[in-house]
Protein backbone atom coordinates (compact mmCIF):
# COMPACT_ATOMS: atom_id res chain seq x y z
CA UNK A 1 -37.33 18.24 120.98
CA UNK A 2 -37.46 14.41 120.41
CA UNK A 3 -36.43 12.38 117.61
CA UNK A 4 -40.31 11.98 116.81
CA UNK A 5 -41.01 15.49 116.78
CA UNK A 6 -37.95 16.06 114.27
CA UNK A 7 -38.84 13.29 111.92
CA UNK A 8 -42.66 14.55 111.58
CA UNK A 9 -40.93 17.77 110.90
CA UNK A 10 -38.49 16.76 108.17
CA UNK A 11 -40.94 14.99 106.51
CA UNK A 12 -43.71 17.40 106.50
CA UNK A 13 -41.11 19.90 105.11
CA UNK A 14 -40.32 17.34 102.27
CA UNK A 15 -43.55 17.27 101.36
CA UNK A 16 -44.05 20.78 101.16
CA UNK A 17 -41.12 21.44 99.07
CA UNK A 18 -41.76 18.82 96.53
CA UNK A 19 -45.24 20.20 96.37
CA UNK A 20 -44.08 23.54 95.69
CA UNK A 21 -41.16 22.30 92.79
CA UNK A 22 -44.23 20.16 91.14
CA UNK A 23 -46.57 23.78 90.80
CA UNK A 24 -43.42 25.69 89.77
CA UNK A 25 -41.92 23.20 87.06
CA UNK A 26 -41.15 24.86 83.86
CA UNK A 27 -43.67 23.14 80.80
CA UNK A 28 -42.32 23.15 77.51
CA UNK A 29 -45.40 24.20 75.00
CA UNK A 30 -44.67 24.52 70.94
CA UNK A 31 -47.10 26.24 68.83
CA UNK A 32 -47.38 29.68 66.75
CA UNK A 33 -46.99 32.93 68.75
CA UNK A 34 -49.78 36.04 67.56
CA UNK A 35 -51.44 38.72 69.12
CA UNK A 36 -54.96 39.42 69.95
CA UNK A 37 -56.58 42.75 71.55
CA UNK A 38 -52.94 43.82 72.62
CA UNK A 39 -52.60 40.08 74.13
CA UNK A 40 -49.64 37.73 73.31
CA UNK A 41 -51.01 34.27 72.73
CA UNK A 42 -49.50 30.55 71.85
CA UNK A 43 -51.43 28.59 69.47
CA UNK A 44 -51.10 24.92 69.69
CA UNK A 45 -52.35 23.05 67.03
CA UNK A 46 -52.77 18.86 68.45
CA UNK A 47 -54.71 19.17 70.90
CA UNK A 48 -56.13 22.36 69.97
CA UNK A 49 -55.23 24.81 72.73
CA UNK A 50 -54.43 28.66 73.21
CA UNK A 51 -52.41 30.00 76.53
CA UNK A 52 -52.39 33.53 77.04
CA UNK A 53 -48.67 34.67 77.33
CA UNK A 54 -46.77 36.53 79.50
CA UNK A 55 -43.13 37.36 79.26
CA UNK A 56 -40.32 37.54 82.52
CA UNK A 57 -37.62 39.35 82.07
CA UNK A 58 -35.94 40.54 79.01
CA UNK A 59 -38.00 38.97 76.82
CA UNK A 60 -39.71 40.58 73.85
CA UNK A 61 -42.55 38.58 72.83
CA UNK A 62 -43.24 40.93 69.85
CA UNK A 63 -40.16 39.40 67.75
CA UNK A 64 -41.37 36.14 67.67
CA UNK A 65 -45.00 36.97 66.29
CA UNK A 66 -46.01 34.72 63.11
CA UNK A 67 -43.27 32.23 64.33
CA UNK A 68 -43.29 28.75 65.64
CA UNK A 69 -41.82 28.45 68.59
CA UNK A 70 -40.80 26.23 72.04
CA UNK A 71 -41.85 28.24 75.01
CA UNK A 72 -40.58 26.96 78.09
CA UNK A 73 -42.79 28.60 81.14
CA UNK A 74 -45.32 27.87 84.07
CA UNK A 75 -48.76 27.30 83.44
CA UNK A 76 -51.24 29.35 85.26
CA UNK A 77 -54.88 29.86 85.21
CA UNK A 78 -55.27 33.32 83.42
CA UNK A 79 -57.66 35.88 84.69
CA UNK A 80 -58.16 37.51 80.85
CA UNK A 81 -61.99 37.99 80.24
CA UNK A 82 -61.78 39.96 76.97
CA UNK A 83 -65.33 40.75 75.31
CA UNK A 84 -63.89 40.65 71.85
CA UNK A 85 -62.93 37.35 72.38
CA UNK A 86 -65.63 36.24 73.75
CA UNK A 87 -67.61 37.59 70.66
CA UNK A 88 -65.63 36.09 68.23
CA UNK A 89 -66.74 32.41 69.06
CA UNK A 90 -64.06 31.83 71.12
CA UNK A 91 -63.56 31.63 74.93
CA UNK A 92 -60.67 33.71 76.82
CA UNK A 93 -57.47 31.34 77.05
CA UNK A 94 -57.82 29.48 80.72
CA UNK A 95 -54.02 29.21 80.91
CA UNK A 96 -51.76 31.63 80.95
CA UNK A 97 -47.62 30.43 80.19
CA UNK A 98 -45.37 32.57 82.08
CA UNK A 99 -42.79 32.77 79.97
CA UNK A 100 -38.96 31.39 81.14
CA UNK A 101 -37.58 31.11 78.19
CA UNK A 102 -38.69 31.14 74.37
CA UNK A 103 -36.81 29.54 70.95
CA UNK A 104 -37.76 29.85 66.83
CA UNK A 105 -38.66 26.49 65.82
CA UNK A 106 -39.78 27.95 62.33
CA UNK A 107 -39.98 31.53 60.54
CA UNK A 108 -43.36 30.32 59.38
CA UNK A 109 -45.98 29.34 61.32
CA UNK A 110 -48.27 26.38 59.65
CA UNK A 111 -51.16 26.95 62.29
CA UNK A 112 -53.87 29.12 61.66
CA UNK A 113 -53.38 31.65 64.38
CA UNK A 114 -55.36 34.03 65.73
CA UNK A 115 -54.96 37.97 64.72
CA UNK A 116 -56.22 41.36 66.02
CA UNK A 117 -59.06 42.59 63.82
């Protein structure tokens, strides 16, 4: 193999890899954790945005429900299509935060979430 041919493929590995850290970087996201149709969800207030979320590995969503909190997580598209949602005037979330790690910020939440009906 020539010193070309190893360059090209150092380089081209680079690339790849820093491609692959940029997709996978953790996003910190604050806003006011609910539920909706069996759903975890993030409400973030400015700009207005909802992310469907998911938990990884010990994590209990469920205690952090009508808190404020920090999610730290990768953002996805989501695949939920729920009706009810739909028929309530929203839109299903198009993100879905994969959830690496999650913190109270506050007991309360000051957003309006969203709740089951």
């Amino acid at each position: 193999m020539n010193k070309t041919m190893l360059f090209v493929l150092v380089v081209s590995a680079s690339v790849l890899l820093a491609q692959d850290k940029r997709r996978k970087e953790a996003t910190p996201v604050q806003g006011c954790v609910s539920r909706f149709n069996g759903d975890f969800i993030l409400v973030k207030q400015d700009p207005a945005m909802t992310y469907e979320l998911q938990a990884t590995g010990k994590i209990k969503l469920g205690h952090y429900v009508g808190q404020r909190v920090e999610v730290t997580g990768e953002k996805s598209p989501s695949l939920s299509t729920s009706s009810d949602f739909l028929g309530s005037g929203g839109g299903p979330s198009p993100v879905t935060l994969t959830v690496n790690s999650i913190k109270t910020v506050s007991k309360d939440c000051t957003e309006h979430p969203v709740s089951d009906k």
